[in-house]
Protein backbone atom coordinates (compact mmCIF):
# COMPACT_ATOMS: atom_id res chain seq x y z
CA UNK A 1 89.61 31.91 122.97
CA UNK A 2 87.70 32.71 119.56
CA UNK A 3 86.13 36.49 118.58
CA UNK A 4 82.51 35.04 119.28
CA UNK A 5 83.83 34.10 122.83
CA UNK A 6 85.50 37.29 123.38
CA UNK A 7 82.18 39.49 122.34
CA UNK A 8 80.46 36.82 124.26
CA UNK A 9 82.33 37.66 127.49
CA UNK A 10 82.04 41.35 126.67
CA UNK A 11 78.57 41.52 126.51
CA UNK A 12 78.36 39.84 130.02
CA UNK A 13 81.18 42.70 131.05
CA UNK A 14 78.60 45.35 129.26
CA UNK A 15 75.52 44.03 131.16
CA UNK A 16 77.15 44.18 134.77
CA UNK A 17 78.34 47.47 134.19
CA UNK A 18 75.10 48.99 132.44
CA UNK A 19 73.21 47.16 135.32
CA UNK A 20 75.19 49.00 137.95
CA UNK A 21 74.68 52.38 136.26
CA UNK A 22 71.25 51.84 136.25
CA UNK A 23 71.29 52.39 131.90
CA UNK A 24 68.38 50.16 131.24
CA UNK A 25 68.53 51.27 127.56
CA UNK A 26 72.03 49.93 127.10
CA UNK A 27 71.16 46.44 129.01
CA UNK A 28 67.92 46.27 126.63
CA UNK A 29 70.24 46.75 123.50
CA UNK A 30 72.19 43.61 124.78
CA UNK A 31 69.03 41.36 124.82
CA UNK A 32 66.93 40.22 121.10
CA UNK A 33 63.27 41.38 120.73
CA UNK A 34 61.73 38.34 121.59
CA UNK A 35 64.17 37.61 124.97
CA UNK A 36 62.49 35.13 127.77
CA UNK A 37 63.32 35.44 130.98
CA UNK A 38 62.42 32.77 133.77
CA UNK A 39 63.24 33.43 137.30
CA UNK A 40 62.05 30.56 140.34
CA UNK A 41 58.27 31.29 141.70
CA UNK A 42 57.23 33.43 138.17
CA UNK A 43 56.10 32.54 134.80
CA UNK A 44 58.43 33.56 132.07
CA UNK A 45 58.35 37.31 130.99
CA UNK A 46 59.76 39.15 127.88
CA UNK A 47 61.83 42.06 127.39
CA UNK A 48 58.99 44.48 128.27
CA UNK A 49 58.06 42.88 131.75
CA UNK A 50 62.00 43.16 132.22
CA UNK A 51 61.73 46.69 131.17
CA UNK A 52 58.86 47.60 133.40
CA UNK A 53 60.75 45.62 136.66
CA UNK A 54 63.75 47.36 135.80
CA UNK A 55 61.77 50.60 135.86
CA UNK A 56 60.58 49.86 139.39
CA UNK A 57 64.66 49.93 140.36
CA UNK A 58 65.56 53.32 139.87
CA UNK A 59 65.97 54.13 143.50
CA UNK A 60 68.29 51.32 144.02
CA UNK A 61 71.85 51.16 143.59
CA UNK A 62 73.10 47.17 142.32
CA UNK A 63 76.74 46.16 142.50
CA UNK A 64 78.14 42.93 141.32
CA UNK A 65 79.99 40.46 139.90
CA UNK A 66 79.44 37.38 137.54
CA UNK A 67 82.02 34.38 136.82
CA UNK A 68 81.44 32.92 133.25
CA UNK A 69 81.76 29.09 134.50
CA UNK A 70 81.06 27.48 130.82
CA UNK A 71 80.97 29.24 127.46
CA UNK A 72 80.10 26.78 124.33
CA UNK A 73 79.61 28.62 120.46
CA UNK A 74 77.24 26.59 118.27
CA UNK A 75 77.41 28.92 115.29
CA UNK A 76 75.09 31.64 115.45
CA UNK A 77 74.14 29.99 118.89
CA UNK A 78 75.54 30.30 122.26
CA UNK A 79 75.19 29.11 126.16
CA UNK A 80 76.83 30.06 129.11
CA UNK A 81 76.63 28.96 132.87
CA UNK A 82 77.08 31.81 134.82
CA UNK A 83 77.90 32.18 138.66
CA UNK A 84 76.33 36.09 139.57
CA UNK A 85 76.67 38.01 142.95
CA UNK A 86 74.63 41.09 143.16
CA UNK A 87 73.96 43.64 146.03
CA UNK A 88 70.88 45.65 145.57
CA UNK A 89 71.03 49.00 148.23
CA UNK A 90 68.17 51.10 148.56
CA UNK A 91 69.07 54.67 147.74
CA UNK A 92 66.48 55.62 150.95
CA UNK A 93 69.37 53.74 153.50
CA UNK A 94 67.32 50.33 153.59
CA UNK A 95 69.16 47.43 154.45
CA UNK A 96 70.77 46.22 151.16
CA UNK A 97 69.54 42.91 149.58
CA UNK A 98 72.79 39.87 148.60
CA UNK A 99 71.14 37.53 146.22
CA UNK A 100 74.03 34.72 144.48
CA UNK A 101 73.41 32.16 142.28
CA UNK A 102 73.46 30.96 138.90
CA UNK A 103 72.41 31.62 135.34
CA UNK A 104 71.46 29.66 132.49
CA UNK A 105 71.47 31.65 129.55
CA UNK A 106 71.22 31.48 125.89
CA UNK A 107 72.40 34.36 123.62
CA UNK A 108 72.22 34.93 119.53
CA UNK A 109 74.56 36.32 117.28
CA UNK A 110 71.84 38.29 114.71
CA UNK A 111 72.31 39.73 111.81
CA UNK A 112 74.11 43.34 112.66
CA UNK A 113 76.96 40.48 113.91
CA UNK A 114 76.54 40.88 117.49
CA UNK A 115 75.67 38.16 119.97
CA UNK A 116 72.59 39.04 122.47
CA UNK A 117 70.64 37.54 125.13
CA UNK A 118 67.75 35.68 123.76
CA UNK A 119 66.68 32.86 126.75
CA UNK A 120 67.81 33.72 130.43
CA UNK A 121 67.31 31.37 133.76
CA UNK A 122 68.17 32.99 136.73
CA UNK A 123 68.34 31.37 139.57
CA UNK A 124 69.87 33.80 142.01
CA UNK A 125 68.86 33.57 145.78
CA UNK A 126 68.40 35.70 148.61
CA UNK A 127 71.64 35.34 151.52
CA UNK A 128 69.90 35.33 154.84
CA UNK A 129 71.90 37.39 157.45
């Protein structure tokens, strides 16, 4: 495994684990200024529509996990197929929410020398009980 795949695999470590602690600060550092994110149903959004739907999160607690399933280094480029599961609990006792599925994502190593996310598809799903 090279560096770039180790920091690459580390940043997907660092975004789980600032996801679950609800640091959206920390999972915005991981992403470049001009990310794109495209979910199924939506147009794509940038960083500050993430931002703002992260926002509307706060009273929910997400646990996870994500298999890396392909990691290829192009240079300053990157991809990665990801496999994600993710539980989203209301903090009120609501019934919590499974969604699985994959990811499609592009990251960038910029100039500071770390790799972030710059193009994201996710294509997680609801479970139905």
């Amino acid at each position: 495994m090279t560096e770039d795949e180790r920091a690459i695999r580390a940043l997907v470590d660092a975004w789980m684990e600032s996801s679950k602690a609800g640091d959206l600060p920390a999972v915005l550092d991981l992403t470049t200024d001009d990310a794109i994110f495209m979910a199924p149903g939506g147009k794509p959004f940038g960083e500050e529509a993430f931002a703002a739907a992260s926002e509307n999160m706060k009273n929910i607690s997400i646990d996870g996990r994500s298999e890396i399933q392909e990691l290829k280094v192009f240079g300053d480029w990157a991809y990665l197929r990801n496999y994600i599961e993710m539980t989203a609990t209301p903090l009120d006792g609501g019934a919590p929410v499974r969604r699985t599925g994959h990811t499609l994502t592009i990251l960038r190593k910029e100039a500071d020398g770390r790799w972030r996310l710059a193009r994201d598809a996710n294509l997680l799903a609801t479970e139905k009980s």
